[in-house]
C-alpha atoms as a PDB file:
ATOM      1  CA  UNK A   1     167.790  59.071  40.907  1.00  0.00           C
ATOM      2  CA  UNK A   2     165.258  56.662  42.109  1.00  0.00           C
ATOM      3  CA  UNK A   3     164.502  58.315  45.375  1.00  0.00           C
ATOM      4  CA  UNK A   4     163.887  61.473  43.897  1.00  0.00           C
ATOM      5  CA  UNK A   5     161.838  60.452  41.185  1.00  0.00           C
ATOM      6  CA  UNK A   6     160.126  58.874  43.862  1.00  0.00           C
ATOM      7  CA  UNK A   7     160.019  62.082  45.591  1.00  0.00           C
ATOM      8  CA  UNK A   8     158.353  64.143  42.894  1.00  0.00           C
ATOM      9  CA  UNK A   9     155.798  61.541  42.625  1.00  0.00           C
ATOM     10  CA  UNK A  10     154.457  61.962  46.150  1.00  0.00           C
ATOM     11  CA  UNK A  11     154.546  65.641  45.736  1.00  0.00           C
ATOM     12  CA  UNK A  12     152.505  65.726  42.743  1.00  0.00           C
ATOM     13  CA  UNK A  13     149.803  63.151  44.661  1.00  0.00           C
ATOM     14  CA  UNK A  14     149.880  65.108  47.560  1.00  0.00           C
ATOM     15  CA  UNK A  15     149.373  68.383  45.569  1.00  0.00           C
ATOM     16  CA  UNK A  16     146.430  66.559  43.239  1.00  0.00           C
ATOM     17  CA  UNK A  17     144.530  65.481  46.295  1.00  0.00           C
ATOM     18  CA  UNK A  18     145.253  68.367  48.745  1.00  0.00           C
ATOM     19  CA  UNK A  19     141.646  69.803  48.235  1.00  0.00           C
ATOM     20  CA  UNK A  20     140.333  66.141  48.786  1.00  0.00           C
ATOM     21  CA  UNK A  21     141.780  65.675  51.463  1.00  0.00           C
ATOM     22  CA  UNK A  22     140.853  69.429  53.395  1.00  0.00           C
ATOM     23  CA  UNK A  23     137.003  68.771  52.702  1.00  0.00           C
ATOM     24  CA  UNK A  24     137.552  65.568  54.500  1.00  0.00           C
ATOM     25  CA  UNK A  25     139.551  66.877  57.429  1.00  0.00           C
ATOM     26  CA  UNK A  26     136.532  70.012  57.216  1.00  0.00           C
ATOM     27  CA  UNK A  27     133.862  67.309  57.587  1.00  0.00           C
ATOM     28  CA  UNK A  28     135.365  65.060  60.112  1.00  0.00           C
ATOM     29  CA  UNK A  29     135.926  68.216  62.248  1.00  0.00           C
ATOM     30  CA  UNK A  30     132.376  69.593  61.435  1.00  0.00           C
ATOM     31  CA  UNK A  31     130.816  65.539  62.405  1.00  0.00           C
ATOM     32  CA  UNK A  32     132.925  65.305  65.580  1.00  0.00           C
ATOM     33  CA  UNK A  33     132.523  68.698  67.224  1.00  0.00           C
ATOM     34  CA  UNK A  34     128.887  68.855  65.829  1.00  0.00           C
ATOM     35  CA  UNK A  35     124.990  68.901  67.308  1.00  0.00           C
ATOM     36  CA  UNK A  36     124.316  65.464  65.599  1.00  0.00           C
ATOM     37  CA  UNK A  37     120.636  63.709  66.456  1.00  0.00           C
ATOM     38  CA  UNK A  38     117.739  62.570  65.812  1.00  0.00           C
ATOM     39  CA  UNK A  39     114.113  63.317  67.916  1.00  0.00           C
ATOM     40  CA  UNK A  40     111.164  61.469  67.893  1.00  0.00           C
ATOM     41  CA  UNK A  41     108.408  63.305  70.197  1.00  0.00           C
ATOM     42  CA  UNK A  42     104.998  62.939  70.641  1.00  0.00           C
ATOM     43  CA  UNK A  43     102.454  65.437  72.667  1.00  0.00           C
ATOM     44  CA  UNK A  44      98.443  65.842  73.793  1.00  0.00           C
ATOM     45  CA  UNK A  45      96.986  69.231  73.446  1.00  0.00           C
ATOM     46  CA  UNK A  46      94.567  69.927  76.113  1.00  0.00           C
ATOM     47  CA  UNK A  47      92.693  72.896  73.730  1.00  0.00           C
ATOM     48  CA  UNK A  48      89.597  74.922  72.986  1.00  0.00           C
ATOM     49  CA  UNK A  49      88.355  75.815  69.434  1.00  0.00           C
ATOM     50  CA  UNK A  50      86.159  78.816  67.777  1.00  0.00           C
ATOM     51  CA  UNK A  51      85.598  80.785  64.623  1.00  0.00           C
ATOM     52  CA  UNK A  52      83.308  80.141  61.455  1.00  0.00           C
ATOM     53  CA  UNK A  53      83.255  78.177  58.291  1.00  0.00           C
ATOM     54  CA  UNK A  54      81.480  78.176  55.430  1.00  0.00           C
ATOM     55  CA  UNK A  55      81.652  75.860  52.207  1.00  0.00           C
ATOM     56  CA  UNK A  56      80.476  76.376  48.775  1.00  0.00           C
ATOM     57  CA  UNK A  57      79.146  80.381  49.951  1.00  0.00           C
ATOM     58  CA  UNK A  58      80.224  83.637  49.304  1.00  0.00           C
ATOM     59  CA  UNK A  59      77.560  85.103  51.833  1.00  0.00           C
ATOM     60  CA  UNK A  60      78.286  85.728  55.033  1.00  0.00           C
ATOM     61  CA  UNK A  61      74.967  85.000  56.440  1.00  0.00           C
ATOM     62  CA  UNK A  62      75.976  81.258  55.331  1.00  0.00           C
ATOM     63  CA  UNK A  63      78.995  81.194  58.040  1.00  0.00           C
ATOM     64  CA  UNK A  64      78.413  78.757  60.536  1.00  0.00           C
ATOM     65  CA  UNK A  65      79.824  79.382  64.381  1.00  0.00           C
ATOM     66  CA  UNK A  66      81.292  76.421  65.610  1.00  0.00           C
ATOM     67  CA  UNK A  67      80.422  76.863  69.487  1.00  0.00           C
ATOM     68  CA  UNK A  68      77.204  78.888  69.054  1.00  0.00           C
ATOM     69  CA  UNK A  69      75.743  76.730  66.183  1.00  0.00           C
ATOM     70  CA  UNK A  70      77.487  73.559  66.233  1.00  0.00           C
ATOM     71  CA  UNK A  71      78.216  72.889  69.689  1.00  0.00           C
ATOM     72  CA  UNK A  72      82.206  72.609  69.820  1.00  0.00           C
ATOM     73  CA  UNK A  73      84.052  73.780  73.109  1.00  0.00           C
ATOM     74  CA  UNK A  74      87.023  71.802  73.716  1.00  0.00           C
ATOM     75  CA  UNK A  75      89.511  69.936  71.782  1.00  0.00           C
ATOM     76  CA  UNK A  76      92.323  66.897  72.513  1.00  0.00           C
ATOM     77  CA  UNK A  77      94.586  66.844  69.470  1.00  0.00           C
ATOM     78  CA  UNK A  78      97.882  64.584  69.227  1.00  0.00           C
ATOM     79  CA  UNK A  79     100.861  65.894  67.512  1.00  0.00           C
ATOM     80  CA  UNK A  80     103.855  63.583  66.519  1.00  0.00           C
ATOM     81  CA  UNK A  81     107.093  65.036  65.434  1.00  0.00           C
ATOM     82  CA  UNK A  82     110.530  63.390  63.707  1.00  0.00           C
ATOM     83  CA  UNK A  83     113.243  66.303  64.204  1.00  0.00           C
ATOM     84  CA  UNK A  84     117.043  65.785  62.257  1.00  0.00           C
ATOM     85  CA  UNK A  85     120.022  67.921  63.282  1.00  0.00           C
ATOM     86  CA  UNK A  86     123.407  67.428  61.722  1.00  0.00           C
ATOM     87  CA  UNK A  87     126.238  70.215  61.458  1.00  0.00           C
ATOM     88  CA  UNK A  88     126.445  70.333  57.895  1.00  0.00           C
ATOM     89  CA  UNK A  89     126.637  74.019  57.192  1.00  0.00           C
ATOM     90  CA  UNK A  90     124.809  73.874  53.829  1.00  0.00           C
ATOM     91  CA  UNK A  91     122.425  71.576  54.373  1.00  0.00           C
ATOM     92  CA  UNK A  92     119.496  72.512  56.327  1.00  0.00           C
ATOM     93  CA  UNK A  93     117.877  70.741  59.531  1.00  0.00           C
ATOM     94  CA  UNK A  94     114.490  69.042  58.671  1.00  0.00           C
ATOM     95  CA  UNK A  95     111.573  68.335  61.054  1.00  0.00           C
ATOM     96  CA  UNK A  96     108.027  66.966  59.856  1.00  0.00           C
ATOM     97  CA  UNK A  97     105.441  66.744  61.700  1.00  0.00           C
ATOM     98  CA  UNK A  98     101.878  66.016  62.408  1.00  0.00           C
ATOM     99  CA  UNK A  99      98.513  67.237  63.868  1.00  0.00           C
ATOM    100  CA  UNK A 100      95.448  65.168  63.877  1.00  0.00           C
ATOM    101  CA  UNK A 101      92.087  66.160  65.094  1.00  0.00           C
ATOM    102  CA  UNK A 102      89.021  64.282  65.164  1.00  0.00           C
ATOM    103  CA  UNK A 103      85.864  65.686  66.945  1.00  0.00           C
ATOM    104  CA  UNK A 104      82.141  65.363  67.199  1.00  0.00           C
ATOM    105  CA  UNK A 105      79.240  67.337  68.836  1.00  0.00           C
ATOM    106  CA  UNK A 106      75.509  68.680  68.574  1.00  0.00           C
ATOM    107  CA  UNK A 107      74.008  72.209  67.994  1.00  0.00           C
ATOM    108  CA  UNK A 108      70.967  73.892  67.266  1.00  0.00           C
ATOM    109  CA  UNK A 109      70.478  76.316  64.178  1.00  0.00           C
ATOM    110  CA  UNK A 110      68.739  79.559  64.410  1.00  0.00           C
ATOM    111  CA  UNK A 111      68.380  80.421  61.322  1.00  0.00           C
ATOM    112  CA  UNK A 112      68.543  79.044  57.678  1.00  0.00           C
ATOM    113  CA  UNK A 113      72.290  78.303  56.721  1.00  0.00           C
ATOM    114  CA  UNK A 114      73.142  76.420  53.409  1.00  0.00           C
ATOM    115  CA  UNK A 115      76.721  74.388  53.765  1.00  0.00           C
ATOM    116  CA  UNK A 116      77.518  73.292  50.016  1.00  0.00           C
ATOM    117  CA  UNK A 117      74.311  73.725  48.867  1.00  0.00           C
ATOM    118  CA  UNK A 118      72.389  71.756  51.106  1.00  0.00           C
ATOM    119  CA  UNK A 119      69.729  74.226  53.199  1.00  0.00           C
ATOM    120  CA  UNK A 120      69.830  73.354  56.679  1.00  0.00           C
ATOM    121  CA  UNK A 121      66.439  75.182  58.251  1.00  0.00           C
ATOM    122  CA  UNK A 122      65.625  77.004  61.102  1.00  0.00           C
ATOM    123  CA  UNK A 123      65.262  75.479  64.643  1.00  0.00           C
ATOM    124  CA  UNK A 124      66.917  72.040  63.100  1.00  0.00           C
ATOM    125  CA  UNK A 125      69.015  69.589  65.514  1.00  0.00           C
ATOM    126  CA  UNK A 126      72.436  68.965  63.363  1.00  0.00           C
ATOM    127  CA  UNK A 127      74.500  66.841  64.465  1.00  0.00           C
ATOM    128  CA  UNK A 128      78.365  67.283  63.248  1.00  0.00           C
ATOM    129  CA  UNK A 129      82.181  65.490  63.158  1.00  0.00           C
ATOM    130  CA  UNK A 130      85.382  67.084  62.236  1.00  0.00           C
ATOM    131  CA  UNK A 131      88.335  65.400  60.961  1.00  0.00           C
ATOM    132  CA  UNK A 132      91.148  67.397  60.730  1.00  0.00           C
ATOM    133  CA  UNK A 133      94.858  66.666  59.787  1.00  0.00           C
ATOM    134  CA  UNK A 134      97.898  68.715  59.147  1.00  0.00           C
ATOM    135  CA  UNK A 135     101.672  67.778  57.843  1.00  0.00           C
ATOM    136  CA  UNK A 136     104.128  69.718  57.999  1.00  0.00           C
ATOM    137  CA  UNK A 137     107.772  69.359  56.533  1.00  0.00           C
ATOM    138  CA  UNK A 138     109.729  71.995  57.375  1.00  0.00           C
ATOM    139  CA  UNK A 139     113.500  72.821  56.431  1.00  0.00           C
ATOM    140  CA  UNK A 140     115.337  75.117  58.471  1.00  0.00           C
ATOM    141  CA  UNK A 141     118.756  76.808  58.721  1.00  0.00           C
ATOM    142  CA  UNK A 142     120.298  77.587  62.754  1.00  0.00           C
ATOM    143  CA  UNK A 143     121.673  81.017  62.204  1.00  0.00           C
ATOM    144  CA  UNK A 144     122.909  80.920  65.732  1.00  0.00           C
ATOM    145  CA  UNK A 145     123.611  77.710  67.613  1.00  0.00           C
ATOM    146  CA  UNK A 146     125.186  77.776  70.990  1.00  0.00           C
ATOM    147  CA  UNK A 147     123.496  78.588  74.269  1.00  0.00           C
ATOM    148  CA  UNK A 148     121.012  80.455  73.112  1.00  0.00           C
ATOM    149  CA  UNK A 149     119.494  79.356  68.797  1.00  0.00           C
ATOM    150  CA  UNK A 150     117.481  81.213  66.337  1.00  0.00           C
ATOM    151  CA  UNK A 151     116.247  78.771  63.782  1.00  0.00           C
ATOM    152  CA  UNK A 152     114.732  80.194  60.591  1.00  0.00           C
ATOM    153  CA  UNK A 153     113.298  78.401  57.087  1.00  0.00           C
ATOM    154  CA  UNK A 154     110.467  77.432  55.348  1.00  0.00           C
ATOM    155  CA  UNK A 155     107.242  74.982  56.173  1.00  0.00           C
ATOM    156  CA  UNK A 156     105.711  73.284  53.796  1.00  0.00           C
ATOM    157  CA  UNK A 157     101.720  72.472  55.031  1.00  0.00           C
ATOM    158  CA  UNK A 158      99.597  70.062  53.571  1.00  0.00           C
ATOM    159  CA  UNK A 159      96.200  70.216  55.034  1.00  0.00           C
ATOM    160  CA  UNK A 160      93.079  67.824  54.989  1.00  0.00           C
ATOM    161  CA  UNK A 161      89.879  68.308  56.527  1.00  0.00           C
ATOM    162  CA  UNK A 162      86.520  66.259  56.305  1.00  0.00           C
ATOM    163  CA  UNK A 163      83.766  68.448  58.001  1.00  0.00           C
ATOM    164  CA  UNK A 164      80.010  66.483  58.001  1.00  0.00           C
ATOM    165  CA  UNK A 165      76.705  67.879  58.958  1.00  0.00           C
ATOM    166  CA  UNK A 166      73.556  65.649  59.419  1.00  0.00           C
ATOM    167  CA  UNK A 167      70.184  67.463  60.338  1.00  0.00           C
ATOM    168  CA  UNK A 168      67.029  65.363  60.969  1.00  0.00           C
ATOM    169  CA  UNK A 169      65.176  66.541  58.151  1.00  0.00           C
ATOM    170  CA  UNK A 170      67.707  67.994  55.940  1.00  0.00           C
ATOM    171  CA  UNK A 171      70.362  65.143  55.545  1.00  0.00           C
ATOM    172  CA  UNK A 172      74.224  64.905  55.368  1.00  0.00           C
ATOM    173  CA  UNK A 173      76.481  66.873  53.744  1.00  0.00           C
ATOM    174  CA  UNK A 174      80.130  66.646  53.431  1.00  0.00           C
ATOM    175  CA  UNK A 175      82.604  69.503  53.116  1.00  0.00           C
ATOM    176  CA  UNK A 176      86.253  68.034  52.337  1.00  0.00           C
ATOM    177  CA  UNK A 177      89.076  70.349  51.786  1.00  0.00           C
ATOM    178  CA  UNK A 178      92.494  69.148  51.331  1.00  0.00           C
ATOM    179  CA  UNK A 179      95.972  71.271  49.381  1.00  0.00           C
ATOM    180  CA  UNK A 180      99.532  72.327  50.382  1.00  0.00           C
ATOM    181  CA  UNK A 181      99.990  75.916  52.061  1.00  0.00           C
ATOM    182  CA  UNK A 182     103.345  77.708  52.305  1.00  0.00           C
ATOM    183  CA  UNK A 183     104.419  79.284  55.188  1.00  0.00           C
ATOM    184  CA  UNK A 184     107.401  80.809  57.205  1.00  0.00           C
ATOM    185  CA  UNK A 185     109.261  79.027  60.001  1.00  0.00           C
ATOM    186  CA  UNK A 186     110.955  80.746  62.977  1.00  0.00           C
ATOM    187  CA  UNK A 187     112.321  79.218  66.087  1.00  0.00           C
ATOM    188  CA  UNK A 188     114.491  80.705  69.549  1.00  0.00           C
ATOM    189  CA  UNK A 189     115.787  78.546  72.149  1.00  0.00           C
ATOM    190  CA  UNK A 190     118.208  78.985  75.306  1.00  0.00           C
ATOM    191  CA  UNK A 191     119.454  76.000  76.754  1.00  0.00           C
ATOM    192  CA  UNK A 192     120.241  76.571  80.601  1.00  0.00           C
ATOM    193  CA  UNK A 193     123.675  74.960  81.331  1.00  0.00           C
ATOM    194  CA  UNK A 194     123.850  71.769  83.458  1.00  0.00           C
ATOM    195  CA  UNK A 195     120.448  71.566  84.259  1.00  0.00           C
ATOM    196  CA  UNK A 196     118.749  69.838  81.306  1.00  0.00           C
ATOM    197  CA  UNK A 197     116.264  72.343  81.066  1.00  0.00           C
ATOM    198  CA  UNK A 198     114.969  74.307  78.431  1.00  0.00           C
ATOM    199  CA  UNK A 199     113.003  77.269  76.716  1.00  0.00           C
ATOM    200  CA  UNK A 200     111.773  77.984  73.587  1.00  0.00           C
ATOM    201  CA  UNK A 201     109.214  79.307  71.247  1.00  0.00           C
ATOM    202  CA  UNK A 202     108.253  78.830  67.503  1.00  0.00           C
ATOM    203  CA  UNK A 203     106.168  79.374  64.601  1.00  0.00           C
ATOM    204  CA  UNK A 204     105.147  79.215  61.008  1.00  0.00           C
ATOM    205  CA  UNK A 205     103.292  82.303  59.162  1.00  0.00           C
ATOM    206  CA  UNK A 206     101.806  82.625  56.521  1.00  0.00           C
ATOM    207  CA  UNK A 207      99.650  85.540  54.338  1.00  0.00           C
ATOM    208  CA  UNK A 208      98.690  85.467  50.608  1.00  0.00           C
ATOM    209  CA  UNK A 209      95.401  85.855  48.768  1.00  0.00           C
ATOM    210  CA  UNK A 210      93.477  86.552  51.640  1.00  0.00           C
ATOM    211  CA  UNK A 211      94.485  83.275  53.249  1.00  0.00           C
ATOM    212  CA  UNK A 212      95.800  84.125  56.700  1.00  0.00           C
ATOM    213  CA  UNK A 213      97.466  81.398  58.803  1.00  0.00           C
ATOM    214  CA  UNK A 214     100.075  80.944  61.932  1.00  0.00           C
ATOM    215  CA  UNK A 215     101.120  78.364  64.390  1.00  0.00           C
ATOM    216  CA  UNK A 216     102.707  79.506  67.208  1.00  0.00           C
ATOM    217  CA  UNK A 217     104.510  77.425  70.425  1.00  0.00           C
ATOM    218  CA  UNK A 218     106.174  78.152  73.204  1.00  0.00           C
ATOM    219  CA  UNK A 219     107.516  75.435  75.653  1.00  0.00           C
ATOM    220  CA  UNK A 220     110.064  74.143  78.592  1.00  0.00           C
ATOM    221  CA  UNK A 221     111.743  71.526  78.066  1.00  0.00           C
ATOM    222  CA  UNK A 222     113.744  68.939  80.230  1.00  0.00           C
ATOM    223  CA  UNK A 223     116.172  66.067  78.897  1.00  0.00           C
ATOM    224  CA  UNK A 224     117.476  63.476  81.128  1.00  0.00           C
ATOM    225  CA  UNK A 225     121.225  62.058  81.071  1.00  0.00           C
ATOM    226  CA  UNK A 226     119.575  58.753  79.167  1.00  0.00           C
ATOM    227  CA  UNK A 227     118.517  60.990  76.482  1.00  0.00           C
ATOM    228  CA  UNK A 228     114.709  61.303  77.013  1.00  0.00           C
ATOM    229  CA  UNK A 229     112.665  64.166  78.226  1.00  0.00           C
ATOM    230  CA  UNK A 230     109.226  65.879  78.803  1.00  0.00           C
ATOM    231  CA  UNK A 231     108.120  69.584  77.810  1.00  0.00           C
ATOM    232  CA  UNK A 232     104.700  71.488  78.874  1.00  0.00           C
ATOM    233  CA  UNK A 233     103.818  74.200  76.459  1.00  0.00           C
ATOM    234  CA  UNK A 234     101.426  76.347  75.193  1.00  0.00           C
ATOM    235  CA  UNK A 235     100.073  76.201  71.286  1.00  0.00           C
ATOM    236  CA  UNK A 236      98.043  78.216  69.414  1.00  0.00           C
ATOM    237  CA  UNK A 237      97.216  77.756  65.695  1.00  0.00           C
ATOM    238  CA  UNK A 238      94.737  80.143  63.413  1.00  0.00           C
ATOM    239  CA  UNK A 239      93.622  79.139  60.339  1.00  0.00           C
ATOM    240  CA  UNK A 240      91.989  82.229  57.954  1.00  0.00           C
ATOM    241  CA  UNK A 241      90.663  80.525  54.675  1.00  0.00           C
ATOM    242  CA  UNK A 242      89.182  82.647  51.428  1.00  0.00           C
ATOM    243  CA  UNK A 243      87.479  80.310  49.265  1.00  0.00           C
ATOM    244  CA  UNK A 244      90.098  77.517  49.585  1.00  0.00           C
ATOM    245  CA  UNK A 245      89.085  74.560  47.960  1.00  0.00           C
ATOM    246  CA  UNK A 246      85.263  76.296  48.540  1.00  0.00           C
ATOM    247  CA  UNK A 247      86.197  76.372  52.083  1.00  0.00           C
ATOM    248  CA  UNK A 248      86.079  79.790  53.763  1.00  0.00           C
ATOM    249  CA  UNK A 249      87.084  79.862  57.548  1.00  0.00           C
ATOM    250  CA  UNK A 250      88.175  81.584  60.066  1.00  0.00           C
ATOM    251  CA  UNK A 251      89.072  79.088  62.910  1.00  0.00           C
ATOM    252  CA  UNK A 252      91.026  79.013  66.210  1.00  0.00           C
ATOM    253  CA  UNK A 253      92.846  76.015  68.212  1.00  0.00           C
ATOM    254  CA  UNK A 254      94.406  76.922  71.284  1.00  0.00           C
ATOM    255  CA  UNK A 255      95.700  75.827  74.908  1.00  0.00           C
ATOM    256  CA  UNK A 256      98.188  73.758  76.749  1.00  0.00           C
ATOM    257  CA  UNK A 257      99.887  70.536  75.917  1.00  0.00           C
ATOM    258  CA  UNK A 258     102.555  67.804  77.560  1.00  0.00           C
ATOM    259  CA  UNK A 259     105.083  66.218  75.738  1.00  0.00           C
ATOM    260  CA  UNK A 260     107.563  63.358  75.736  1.00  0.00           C
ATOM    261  CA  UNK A 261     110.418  62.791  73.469  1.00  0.00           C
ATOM    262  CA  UNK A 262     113.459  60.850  72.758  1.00  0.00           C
ATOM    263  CA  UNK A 263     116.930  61.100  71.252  1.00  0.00           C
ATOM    264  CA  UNK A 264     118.421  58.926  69.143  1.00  0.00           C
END
């Protein structure tokens, strides 16, 4: 009587904890046969910029060229990037990351241009820095992970620039901008077997009250057995602002970068 009382006691603990016990056997499974990792990369953009801004206007005739007028041509932003993969299927993979660039040159203007209500005149020497940076947290979901991944989500952008202009009779003034901007995140990647190497693109997009943004990479990529690695790549980034924070621009960073990472 006392081993089968014993018996039914098992068989009701067994039964009570059976759907304990098969999320644990799921998740042990999903750990152990998983993509699990963490990246910490770091990159220099060898790039060019162009395009307009204007701050505090609603005419045109107060956009100011930012090769032509100010004097920009190339650009040397760093980018620094914590990436988080697990094989969690309901979780999704998180990456932030983060842009900073930080420029200065001299121009000429040719006409009469007020930037936030300050009139900058014809013929006047201005002399102008840009400090530009840009977070990103994005959250992402691999649809397809094997040889060949297609990554999709959502970026979360928090921009914050500081834009100064100093002419020799007119004086300094400051344009800063800063808020968070939505946008879409894509990704592809095919891994090619046994060599370590790599290729990939990605991008975030975004369109909505005649703000017009994307951010767009594509990149080779080679990891060594000790779990470091390099990639060369090519980025491209356009930012369309309509009265954002006063801000109106239409702006372009592009060109080549190298990378190094590391997995943890």
């Amino acid at each position: 009587m006392l081993v089968w009382q014993l018996v039914a006691c098992r068989n009701r603990i067994v039964r009570t904890n059976l759907p304990t016990i098969v999320v644990i056997l799921m998740f042990s499974d999903a750990v152990s046969a998983g993509d699990t990792g963490l990246w910490l990369g770091a990159r220099h953009w060898y790039g060019t910029i162009d395009g307009t801004v204007r701050y505090r206007s609603d005419d045109p005739a107060n956009d100011i060229d930012l090769n032509h007028d100010l004097g920009y041509d190339s650009i040397s932003p760093g980018n620094i990037y914590l990436r988080l993969e697990h094989p969690l299927p309901l979780l999704p993979q998180a990456m932030i990351s983060k842009t900073a660039i930080d420029k200065d040159a001299s121009g000429h203007f040719s006409r009469t241009i007020d930037f936030g209500g300050s009139n900058f005149t014809v013929g006047e020497d201005v002399d102008s820095s840009v400090q530009y940076r840009q977070s990103d947290v994005i959250l992402y979901y691999s649809i397809l992970d094997t040889v060949a991944s297609v990554d999709v989500g959502v970026d979360a952008r928090y921009i914050d620039s500081n834009t100064a202009l100093s002419g020799g009779s007119s004086g300094t003034e400051t344009a800063q901008v800063s808020g968070w901007i939505p946008l879409l995140y894509a990704g592809i990647g095919i891994d090619l077997p046994l060599t370590g190497l790599s290729v990939g693109a990605d991008g975030s997009f975004s369109g909505y009250q005649g703000n017009h943004l994307y951010d767009v990479t594509v990149r080779a990529s080679y990891t060594t057995p000790w779990k470091a690695g390099a990639d060369l790549g090519y980025r491209r980034v356009k930012i369309g602002l309509d009265d954002f924070d006063d801000y109106t621009a239409d702006v372009e960073f592009s060109g080549p970068y190298a990378g190094v990472f590391v997995n943890f």
